[in-house]
C-alpha atoms as a PDB file:
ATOM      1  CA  UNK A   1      26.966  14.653 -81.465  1.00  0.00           C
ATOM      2  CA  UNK A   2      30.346  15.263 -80.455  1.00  0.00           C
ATOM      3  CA  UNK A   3      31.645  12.706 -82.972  1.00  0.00           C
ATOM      4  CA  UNK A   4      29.673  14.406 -85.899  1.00  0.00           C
ATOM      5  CA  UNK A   5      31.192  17.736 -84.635  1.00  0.00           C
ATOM      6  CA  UNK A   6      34.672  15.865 -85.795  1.00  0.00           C
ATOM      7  CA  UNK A   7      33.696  14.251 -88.426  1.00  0.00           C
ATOM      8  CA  UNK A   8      33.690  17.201 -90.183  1.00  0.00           C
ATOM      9  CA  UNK A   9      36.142  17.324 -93.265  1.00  0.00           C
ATOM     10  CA  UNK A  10      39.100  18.318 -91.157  1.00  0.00           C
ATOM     11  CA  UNK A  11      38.137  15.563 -88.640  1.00  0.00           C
ATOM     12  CA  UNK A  12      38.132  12.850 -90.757  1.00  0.00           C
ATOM     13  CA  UNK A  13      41.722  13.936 -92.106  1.00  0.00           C
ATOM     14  CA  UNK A  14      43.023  14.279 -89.129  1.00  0.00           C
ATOM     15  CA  UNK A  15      41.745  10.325 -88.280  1.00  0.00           C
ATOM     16  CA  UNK A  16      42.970   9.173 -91.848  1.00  0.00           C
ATOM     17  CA  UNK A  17      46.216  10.885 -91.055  1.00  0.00           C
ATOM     18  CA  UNK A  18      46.923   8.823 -87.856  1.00  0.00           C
ATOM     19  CA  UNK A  19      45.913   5.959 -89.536  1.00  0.00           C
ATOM     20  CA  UNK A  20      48.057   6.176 -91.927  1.00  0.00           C
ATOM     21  CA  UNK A  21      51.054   7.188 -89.358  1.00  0.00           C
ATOM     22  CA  UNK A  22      49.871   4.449 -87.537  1.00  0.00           C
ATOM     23  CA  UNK A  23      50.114   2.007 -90.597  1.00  0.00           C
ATOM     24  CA  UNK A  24      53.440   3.151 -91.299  1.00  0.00           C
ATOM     25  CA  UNK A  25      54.769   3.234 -87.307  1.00  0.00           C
ATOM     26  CA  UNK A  26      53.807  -0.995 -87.452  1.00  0.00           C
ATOM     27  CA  UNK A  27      55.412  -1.310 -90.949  1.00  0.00           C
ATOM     28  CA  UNK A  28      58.593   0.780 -90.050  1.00  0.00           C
ATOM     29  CA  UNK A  29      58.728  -1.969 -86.555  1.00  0.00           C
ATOM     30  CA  UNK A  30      58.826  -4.420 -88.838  1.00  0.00           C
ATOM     31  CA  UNK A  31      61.294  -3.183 -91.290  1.00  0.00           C
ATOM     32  CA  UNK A  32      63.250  -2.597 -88.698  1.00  0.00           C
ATOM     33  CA  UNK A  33      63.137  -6.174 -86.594  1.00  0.00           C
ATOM     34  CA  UNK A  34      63.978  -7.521 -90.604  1.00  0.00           C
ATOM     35  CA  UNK A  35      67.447  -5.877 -90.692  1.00  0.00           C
ATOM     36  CA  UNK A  36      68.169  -6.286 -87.556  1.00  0.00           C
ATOM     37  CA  UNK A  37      68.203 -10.175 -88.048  1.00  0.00           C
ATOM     38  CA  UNK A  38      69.679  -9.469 -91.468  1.00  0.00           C
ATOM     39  CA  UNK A  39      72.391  -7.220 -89.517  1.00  0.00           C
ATOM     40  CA  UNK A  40      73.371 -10.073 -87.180  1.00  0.00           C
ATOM     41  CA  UNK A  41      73.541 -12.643 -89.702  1.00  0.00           C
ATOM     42  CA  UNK A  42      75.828 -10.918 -91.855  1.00  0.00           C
ATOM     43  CA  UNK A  43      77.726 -10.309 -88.578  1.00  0.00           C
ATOM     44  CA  UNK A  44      77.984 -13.825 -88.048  1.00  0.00           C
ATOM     45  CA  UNK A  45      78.994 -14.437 -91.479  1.00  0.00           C
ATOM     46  CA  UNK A  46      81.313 -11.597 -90.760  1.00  0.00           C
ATOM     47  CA  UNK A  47      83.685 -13.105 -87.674  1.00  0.00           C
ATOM     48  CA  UNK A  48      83.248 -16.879 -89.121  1.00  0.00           C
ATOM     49  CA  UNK A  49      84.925 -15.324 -92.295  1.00  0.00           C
ATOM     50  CA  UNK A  50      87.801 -13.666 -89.829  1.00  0.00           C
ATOM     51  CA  UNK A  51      88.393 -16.585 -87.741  1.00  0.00           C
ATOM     52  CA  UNK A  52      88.514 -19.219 -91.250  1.00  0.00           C
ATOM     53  CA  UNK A  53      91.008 -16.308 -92.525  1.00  0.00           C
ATOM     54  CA  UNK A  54      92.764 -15.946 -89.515  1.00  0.00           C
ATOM     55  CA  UNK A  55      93.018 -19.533 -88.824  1.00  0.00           C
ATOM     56  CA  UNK A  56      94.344 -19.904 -92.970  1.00  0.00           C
ATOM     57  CA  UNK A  57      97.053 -17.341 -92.007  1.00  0.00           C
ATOM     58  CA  UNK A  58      98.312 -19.011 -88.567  1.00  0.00           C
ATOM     59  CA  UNK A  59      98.708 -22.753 -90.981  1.00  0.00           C
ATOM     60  CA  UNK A  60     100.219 -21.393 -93.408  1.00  0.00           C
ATOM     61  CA  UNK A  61     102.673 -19.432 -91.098  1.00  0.00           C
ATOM     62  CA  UNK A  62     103.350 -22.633 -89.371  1.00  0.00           C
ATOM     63  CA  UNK A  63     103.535 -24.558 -92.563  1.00  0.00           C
ATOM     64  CA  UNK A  64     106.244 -22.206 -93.662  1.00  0.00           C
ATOM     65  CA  UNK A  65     108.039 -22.006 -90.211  1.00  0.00           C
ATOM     66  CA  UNK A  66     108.001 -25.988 -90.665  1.00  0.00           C
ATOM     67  CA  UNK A  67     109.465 -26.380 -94.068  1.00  0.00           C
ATOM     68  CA  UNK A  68     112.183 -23.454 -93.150  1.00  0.00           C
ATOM     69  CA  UNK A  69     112.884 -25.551 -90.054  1.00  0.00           C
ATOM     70  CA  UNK A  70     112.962 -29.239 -92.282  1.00  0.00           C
ATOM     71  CA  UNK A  71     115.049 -27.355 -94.845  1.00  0.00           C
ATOM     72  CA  UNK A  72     117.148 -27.015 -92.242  1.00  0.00           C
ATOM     73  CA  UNK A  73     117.802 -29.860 -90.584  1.00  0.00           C
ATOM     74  CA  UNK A  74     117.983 -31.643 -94.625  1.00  0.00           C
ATOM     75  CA  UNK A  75     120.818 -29.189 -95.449  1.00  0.00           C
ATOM     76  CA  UNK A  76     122.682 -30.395 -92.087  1.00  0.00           C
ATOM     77  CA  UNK A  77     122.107 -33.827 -92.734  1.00  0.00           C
ATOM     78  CA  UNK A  78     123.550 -33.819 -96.056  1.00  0.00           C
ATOM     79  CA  UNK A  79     126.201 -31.550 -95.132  1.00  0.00           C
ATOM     80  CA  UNK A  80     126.851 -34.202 -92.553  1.00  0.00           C
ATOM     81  CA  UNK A  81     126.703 -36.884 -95.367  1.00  0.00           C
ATOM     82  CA  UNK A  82     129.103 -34.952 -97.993  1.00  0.00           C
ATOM     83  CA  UNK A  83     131.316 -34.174 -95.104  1.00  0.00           C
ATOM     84  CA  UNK A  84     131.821 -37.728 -94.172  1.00  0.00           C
ATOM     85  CA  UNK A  85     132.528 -38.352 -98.025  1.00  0.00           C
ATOM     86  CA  UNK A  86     135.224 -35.957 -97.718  1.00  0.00           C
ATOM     87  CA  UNK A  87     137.112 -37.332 -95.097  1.00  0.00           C
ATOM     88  CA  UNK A  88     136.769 -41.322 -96.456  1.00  0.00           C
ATOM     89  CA  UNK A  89     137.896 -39.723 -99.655  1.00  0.00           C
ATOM     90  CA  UNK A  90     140.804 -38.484 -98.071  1.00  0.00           C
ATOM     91  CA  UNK A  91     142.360 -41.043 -96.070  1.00  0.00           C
ATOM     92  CA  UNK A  92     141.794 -43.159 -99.100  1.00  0.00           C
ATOM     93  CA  UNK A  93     143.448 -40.964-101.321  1.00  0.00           C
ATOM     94  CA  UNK A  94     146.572 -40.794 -98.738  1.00  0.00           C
ATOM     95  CA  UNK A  95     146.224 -44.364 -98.138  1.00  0.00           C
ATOM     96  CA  UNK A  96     146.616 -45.204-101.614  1.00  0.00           C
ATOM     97  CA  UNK A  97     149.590 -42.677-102.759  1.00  0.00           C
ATOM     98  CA  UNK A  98     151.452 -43.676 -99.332  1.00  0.00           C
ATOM     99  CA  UNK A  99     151.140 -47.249-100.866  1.00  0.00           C
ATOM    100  CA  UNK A 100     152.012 -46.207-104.063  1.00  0.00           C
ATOM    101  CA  UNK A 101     155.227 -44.374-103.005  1.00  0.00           C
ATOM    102  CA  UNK A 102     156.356 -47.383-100.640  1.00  0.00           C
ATOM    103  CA  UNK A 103     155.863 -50.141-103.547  1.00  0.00           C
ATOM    104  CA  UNK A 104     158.069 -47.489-105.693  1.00  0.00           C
ATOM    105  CA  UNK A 105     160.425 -47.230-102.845  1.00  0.00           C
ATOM    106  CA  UNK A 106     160.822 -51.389-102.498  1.00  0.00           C
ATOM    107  CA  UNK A 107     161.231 -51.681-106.693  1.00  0.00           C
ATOM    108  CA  UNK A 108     164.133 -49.036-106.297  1.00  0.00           C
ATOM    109  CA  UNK A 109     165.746 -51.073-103.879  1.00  0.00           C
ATOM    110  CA  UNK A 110     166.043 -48.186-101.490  1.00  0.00           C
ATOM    111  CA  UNK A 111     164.943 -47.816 -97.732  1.00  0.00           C
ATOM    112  CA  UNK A 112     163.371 -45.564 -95.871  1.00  0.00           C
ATOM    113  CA  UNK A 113     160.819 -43.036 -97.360  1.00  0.00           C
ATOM    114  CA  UNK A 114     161.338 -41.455-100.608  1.00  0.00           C
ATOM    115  CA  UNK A 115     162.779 -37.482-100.619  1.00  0.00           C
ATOM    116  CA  UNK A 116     159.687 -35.608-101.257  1.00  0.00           C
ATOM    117  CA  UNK A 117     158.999 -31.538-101.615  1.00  0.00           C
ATOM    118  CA  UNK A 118     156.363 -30.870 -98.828  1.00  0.00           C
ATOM    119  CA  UNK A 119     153.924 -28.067 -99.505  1.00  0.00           C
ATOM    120  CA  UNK A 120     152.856 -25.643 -96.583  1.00  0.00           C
ATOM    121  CA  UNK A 121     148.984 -26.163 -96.032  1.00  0.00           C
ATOM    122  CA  UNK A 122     149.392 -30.019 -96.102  1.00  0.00           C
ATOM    123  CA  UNK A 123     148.786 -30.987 -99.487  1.00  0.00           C
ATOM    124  CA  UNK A 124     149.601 -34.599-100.692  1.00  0.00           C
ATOM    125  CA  UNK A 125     153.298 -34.117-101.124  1.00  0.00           C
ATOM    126  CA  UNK A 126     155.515 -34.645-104.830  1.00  0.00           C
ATOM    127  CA  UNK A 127     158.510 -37.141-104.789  1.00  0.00           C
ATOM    128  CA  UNK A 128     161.700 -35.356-105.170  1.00  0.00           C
ATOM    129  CA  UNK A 129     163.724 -36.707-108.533  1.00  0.00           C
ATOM    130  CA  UNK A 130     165.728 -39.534-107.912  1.00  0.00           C
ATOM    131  CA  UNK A 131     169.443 -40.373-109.236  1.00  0.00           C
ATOM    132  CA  UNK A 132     169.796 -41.706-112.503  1.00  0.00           C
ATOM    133  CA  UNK A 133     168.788 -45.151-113.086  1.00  0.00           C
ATOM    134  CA  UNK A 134     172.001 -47.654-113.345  1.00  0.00           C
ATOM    135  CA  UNK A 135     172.299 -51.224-114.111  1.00  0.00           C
ATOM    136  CA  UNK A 136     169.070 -53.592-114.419  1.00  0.00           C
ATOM    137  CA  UNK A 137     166.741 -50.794-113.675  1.00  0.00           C
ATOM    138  CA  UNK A 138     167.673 -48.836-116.553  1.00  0.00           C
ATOM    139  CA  UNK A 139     167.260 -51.400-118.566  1.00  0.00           C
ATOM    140  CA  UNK A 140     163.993 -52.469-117.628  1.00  0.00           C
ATOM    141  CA  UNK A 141     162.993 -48.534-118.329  1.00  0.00           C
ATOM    142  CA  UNK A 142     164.119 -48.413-121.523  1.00  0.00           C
ATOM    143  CA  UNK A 143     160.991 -48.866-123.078  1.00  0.00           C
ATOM    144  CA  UNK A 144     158.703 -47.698-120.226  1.00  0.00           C
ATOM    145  CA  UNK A 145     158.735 -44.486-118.105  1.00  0.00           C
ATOM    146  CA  UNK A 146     161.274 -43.790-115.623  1.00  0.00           C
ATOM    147  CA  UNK A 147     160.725 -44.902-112.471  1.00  0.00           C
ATOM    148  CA  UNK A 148     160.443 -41.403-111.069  1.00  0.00           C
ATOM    149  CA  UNK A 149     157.867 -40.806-113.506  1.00  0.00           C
ATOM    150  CA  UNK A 150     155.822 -43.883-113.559  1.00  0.00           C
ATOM    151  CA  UNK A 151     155.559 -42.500-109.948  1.00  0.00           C
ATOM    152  CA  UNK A 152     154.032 -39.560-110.658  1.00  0.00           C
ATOM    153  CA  UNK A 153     151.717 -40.993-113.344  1.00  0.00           C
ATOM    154  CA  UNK A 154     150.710 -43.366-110.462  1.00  0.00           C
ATOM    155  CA  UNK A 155     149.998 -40.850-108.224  1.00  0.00           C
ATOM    156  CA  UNK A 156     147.836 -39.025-110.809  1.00  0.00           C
ATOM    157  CA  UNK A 157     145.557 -41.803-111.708  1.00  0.00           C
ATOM    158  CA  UNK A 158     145.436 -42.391-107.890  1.00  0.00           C
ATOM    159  CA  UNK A 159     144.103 -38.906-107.933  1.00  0.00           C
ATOM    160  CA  UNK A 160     141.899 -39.390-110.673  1.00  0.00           C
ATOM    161  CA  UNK A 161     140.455 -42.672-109.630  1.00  0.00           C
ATOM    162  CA  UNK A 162     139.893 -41.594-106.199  1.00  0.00           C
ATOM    163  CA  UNK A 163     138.183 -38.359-107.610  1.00  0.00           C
ATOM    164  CA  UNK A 164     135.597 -40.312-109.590  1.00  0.00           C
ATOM    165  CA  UNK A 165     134.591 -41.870-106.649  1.00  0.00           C
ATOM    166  CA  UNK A 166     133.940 -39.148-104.316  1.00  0.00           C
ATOM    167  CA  UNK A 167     132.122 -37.806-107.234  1.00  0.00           C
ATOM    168  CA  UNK A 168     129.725 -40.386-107.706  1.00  0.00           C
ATOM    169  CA  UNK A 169     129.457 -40.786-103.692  1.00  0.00           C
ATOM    170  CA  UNK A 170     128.827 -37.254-103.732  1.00  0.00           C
ATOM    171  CA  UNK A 171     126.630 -37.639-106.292  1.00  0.00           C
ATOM    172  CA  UNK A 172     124.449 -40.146-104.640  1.00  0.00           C
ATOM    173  CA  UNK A 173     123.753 -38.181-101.672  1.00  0.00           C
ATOM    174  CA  UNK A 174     119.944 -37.475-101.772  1.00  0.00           C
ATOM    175  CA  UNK A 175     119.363 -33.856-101.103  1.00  0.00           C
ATOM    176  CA  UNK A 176     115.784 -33.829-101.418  1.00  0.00           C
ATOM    177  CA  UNK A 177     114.099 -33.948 -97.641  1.00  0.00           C
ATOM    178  CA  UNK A 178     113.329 -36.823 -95.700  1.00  0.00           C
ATOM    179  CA  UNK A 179     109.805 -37.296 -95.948  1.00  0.00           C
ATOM    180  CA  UNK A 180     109.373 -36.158 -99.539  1.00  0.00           C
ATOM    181  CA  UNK A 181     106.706 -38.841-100.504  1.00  0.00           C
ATOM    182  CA  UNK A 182     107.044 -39.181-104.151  1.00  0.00           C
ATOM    183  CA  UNK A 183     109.590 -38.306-106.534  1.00  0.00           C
ATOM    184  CA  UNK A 184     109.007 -35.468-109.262  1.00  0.00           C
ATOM    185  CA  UNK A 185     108.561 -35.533-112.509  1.00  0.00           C
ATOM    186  CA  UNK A 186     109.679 -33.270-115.134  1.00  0.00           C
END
């Protein structure tokens, strides 16, 4: 009789009432467990995402650190290459005008080494004028240049010739890196 004593109206809304909290207590739990599990997935997702961006940003700081160094070492390489153009362009140059000015020399008939006007800094030196022509060389001039002057015009072609080559040498010095795989295309 108890029991009918709280079933009364009151009783029995009092009992729905903890039902009810009840209900919601096990429904809450499981709301709860859900984004939990949802919480450490996205977590997961979370640090995967750092490390993959992390890891991006550590290849392409070594990528960059590799081409800077490759750069590099290409720049000294053809450096070393146009450098080594330079020089065999020189001593070909000063080969071929110290030839020049000895053949002159002999067809003059004099000995020795022609007078020449030496520039400070060591540039290729200009052959001083000569004395007048006389006898059989004058008249082998008399249609051509003077032998002073066919001089000089030898030395300039020299100088020209010898340019064009050390351009086109330079010219065929590949600056593009070493292990560029194909070629590009414009």
């Amino acid at each position: 009789m108890i029991l009918l004593r709280l079933l009364n109206p009151q009783g029995i809304a009092g009992l729905a009432a903890s039902l009810c909290l009840a209900v919601l207590l096990v429904i809450q739990k499981g709301e709860t467990r859900h984004w939990r599990k949802q919480s450490g997935q996205f977590e997961q997702l979370y640090q995967r995402e750092q490390s993959a961006f992390s890891g991006t940003v550590a290849n392409y700081r070594s990528a960059a650190a590799q081409a800077f160094a490759d750069d590099k070492a290409n720049a000294a390489r053809v450096r070393t290459e146009q450098t080594a153009i330079n020089h065999r362009s020189n001593d070909a140059f000063e080969t071929r005008i110290a030839d020049a000015r000895t053949r002159a020399q002999r067809l003059r008939g004099g000995t020795g080494v022609p007078a020449a006007d030496t520039s400070p800094g060591g540039a290729t030196s200009v052959p001083g004028l000569s004395s007048a022509p006389g006898g059989a060389a004058q008249a082998a001039s008399q249609d051509r240049l003077l032998p002073q002057d066919a001089l000089t015009a030898t030395e300039q072609a020299i100088q020209l010739d010898e340019l064009i080559k050390w351009v086109r040498n330079q010219a065929k010095v590949d600056n593009s890196p070493a292990d560029a795989a194909t070629p590009h295309r414009h």
